[in-house]
C-alpha atoms as a PDB file:
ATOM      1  CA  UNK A   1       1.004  29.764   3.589  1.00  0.00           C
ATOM      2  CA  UNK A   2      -0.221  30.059  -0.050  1.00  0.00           C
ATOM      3  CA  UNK A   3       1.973  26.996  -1.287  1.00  0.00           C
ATOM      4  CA  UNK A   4       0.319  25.148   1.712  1.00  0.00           C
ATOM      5  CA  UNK A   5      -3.187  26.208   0.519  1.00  0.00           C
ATOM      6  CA  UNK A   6      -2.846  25.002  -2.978  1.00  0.00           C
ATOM      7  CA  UNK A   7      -1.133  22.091  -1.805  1.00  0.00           C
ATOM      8  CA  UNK A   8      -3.316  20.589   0.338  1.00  0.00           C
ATOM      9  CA  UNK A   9      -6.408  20.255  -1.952  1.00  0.00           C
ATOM     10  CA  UNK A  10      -4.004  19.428  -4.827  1.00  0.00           C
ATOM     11  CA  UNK A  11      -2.558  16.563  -2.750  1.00  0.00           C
ATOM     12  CA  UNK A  12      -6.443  15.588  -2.299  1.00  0.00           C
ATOM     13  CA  UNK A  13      -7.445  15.424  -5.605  1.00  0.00           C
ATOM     14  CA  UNK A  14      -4.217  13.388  -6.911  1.00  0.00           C
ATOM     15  CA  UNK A  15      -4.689  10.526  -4.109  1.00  0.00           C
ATOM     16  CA  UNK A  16      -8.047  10.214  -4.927  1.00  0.00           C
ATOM     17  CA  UNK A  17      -7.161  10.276  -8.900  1.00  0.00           C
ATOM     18  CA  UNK A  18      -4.649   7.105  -7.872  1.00  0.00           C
ATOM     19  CA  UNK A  19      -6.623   5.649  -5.828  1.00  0.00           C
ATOM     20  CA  UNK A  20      -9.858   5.512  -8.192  1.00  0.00           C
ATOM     21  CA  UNK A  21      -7.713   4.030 -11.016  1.00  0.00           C
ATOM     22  CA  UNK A  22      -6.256   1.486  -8.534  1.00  0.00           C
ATOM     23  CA  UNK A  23      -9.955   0.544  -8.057  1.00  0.00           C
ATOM     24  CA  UNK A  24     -10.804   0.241 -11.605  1.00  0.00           C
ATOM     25  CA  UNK A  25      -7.736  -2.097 -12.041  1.00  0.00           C
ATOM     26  CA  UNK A  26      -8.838  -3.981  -8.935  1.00  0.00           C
ATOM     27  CA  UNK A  27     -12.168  -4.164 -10.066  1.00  0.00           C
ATOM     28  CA  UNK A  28     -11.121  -5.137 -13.994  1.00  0.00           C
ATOM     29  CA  UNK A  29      -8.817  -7.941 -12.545  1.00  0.00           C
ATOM     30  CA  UNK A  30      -5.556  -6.059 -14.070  1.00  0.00           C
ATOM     31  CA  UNK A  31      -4.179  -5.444 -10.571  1.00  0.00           C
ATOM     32  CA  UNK A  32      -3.014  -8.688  -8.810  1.00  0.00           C
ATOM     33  CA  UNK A  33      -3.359  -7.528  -4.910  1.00  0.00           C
ATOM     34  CA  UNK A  34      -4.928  -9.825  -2.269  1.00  0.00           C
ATOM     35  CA  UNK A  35      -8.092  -8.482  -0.381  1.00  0.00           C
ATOM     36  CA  UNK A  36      -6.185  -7.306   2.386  1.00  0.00           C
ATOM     37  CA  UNK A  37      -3.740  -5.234   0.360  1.00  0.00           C
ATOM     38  CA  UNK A  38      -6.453  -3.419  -1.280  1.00  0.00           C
ATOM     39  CA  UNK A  39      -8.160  -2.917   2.324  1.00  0.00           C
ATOM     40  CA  UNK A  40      -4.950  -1.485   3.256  1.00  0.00           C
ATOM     41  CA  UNK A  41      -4.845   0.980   0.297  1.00  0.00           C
ATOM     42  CA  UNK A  42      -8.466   1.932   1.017  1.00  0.00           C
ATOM     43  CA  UNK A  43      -7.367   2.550   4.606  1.00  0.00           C
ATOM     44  CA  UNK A  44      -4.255   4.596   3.723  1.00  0.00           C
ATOM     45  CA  UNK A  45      -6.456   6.913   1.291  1.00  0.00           C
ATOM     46  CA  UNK A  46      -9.139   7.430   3.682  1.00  0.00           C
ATOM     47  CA  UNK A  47      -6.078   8.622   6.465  1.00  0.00           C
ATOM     48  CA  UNK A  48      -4.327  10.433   3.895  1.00  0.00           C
ATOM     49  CA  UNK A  49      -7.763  12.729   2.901  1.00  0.00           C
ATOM     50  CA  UNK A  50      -8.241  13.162   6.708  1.00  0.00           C
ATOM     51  CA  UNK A  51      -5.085  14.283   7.426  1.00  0.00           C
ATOM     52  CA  UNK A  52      -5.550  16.837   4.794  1.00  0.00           C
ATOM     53  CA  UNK A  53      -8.336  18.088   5.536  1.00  0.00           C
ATOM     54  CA  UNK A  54      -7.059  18.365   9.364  1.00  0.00           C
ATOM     55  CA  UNK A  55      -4.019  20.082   8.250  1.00  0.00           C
ATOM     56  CA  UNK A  56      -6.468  22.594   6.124  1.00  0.00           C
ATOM     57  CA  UNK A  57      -8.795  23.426   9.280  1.00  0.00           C
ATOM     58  CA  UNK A  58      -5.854  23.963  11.737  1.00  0.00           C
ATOM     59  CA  UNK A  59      -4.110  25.816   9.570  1.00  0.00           C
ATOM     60  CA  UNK A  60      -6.725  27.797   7.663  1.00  0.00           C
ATOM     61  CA  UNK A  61     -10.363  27.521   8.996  1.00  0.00           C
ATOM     62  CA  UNK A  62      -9.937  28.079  12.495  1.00  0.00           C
ATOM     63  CA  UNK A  63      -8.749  31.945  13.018  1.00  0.00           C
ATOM     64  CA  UNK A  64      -5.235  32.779  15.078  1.00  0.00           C
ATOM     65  CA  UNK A  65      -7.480  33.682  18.263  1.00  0.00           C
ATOM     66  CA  UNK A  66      -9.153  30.305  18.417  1.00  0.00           C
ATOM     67  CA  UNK A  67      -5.788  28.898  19.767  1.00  0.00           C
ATOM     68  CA  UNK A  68      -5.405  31.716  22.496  1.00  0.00           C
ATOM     69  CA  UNK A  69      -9.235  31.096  23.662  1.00  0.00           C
ATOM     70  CA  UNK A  70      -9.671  27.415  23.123  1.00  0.00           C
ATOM     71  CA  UNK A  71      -5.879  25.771  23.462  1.00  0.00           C
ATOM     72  CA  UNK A  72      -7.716  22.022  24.381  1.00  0.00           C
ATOM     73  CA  UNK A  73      -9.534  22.058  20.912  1.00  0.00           C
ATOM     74  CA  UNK A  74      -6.867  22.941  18.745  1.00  0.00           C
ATOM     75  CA  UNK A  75      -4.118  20.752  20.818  1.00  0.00           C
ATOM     76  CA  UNK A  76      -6.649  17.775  20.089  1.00  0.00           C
ATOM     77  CA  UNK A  77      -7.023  18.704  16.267  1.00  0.00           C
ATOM     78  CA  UNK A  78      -3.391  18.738  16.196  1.00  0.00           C
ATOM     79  CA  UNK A  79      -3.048  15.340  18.443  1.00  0.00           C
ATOM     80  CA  UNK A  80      -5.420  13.939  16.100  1.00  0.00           C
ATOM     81  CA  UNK A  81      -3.521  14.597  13.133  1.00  0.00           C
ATOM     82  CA  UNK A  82      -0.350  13.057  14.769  1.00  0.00           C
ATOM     83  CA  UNK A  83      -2.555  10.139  15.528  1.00  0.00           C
ATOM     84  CA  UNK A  84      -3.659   9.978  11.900  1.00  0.00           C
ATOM     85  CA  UNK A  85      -0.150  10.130  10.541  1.00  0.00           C
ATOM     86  CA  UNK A  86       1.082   7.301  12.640  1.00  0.00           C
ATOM     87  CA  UNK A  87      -1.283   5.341  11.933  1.00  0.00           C
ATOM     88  CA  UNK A  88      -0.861   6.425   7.992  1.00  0.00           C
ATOM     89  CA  UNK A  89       2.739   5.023   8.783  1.00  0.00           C
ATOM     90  CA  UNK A  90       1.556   2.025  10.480  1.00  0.00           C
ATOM     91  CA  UNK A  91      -0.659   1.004   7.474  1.00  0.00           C
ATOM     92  CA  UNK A  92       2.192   1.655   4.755  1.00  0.00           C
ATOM     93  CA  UNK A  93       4.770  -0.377   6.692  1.00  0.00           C
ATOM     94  CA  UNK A  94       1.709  -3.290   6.764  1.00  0.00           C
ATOM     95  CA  UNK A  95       1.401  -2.802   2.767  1.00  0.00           C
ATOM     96  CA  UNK A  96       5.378  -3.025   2.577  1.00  0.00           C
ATOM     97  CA  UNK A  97       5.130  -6.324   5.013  1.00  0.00           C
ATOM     98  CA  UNK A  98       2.525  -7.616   2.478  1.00  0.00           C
ATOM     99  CA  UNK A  99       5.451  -7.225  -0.912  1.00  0.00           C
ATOM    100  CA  UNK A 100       7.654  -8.605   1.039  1.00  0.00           C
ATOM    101  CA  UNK A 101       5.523 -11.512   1.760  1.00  0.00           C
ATOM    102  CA  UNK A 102       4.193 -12.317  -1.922  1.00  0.00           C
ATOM    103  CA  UNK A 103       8.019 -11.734  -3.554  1.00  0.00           C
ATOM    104  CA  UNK A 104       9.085 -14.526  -0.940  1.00  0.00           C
ATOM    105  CA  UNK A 105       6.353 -16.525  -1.867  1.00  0.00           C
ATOM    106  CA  UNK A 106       7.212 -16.087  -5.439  1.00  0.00           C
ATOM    107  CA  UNK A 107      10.809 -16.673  -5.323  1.00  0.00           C
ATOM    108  CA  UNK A 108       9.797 -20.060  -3.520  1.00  0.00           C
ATOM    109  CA  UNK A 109       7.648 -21.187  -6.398  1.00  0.00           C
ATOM    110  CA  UNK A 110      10.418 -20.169  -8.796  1.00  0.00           C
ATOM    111  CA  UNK A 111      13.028 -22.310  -6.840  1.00  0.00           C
ATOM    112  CA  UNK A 112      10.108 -24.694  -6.058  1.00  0.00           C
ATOM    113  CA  UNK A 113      10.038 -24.757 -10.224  1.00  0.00           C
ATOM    114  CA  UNK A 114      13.783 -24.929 -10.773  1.00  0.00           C
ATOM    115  CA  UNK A 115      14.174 -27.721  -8.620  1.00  0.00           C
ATOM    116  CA  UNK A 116      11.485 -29.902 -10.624  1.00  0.00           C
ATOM    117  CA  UNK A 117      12.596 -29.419 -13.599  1.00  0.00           C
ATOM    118  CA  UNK A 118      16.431 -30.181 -12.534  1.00  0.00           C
ATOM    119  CA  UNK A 119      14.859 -33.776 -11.212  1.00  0.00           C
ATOM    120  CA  UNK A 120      12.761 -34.154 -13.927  1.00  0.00           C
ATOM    121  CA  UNK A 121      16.451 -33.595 -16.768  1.00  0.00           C
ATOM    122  CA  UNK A 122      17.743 -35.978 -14.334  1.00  0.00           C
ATOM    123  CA  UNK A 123      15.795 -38.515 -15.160  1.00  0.00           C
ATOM    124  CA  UNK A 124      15.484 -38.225 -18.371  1.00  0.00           C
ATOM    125  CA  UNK A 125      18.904 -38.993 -18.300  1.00  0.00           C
ATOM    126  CA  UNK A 126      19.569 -41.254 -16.003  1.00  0.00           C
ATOM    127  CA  UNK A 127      20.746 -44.403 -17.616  1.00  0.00           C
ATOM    128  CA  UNK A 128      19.645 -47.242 -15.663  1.00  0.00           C
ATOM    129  CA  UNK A 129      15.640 -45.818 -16.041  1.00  0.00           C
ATOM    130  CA  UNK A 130      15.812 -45.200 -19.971  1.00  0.00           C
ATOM    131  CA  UNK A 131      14.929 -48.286 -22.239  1.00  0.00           C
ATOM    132  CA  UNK A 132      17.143 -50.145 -24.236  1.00  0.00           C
ATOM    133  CA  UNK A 133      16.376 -48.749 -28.086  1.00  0.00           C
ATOM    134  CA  UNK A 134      14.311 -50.542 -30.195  1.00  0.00           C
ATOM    135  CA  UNK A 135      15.715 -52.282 -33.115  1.00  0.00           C
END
C-alpha cells in the first residue's frame, strides 16, 4: 500500500512534467504534431491525472467501512475508473492510428520523390531529346 501511495502522486507529477514540455515544444514549433495529435495528448493527460486521482480516493481517502455501508458509491468510483482507462486506451490506440498515418504519408512523398527524380535522369539521358553539341 505504501509503494501505491508514493506512486500515484509520483506518476502525477512526471505526466504532467512530459506533458508541459510537450507543450512548450508544441508551442516553440520544435514538435511537428498535427492539431489533433496534440488534442489527443491533452486528452490522454487529462484521463491519465483522473485515473490517478480515482485510484488515490478508492484506495486511500475513502475508509474500509465506506464499502460495507455504501457498496453503489464505491462500485461507481471503481466503474468510473474502468471507464477512464478504456477510454485512456481508446485515445492511445487513436494517437498510434495517427503515426501510422503520417509515416505512410511520408513514405509516399519519399517514393513520390524517388520516382521524379528517376524520370527526370531519364531524360536527361534520353538520346533522341538531348541536342546535337555545338561545334
Amino acid at each position: 500500500m505504501i509503494v501505491i501511495a508514493v506512486l500515484l502522486p509520483t506518476a502525477a507529477v512526471v505526466i504532467t512534467y512530459l506533458f508541459v514540455l510537450e507543450v512548450i515544444k508544441y508551442r516553440s514549433g520544435t514538435l511537428m504534431i498535427s492539431a489533433r495529435r496534440f488534442r489527443l495528448r491533452f486528452a490522454a493527460w487529462v484521463l491519465a491525472l483522473l485515473l490517478c486521482a480515482t485510484v488515490g480516493v478508492g484506495m486511500f481517502a475513502l475508509p474500509r467501512s465506506f464499502a460495507h455501508s455504501h457498496p453503489g458509491i464505491v462500485l461507481g468510483l471503481w466503474s468510473l475508473g474502468l471507464v477512464m482507462a478504456i477510454a485512456l486506451i481508446w485515445i492511445m490506440l487513436a494517437d498510434i492510428q495517427e503515426v501510422e498515418d503520417r509515416v505512410k504519408d511520408r513514405e509516399r512523398e519519399i517514393w513520390r520523390d524517388f520516382a521524379r527524380m528517376v524520370a527526370s535522369a531519364g531524360e536527361k539521358r534520353d538520346p533522341e531529346k538531348q541536342e546535337p553539341p555545338k561545334a
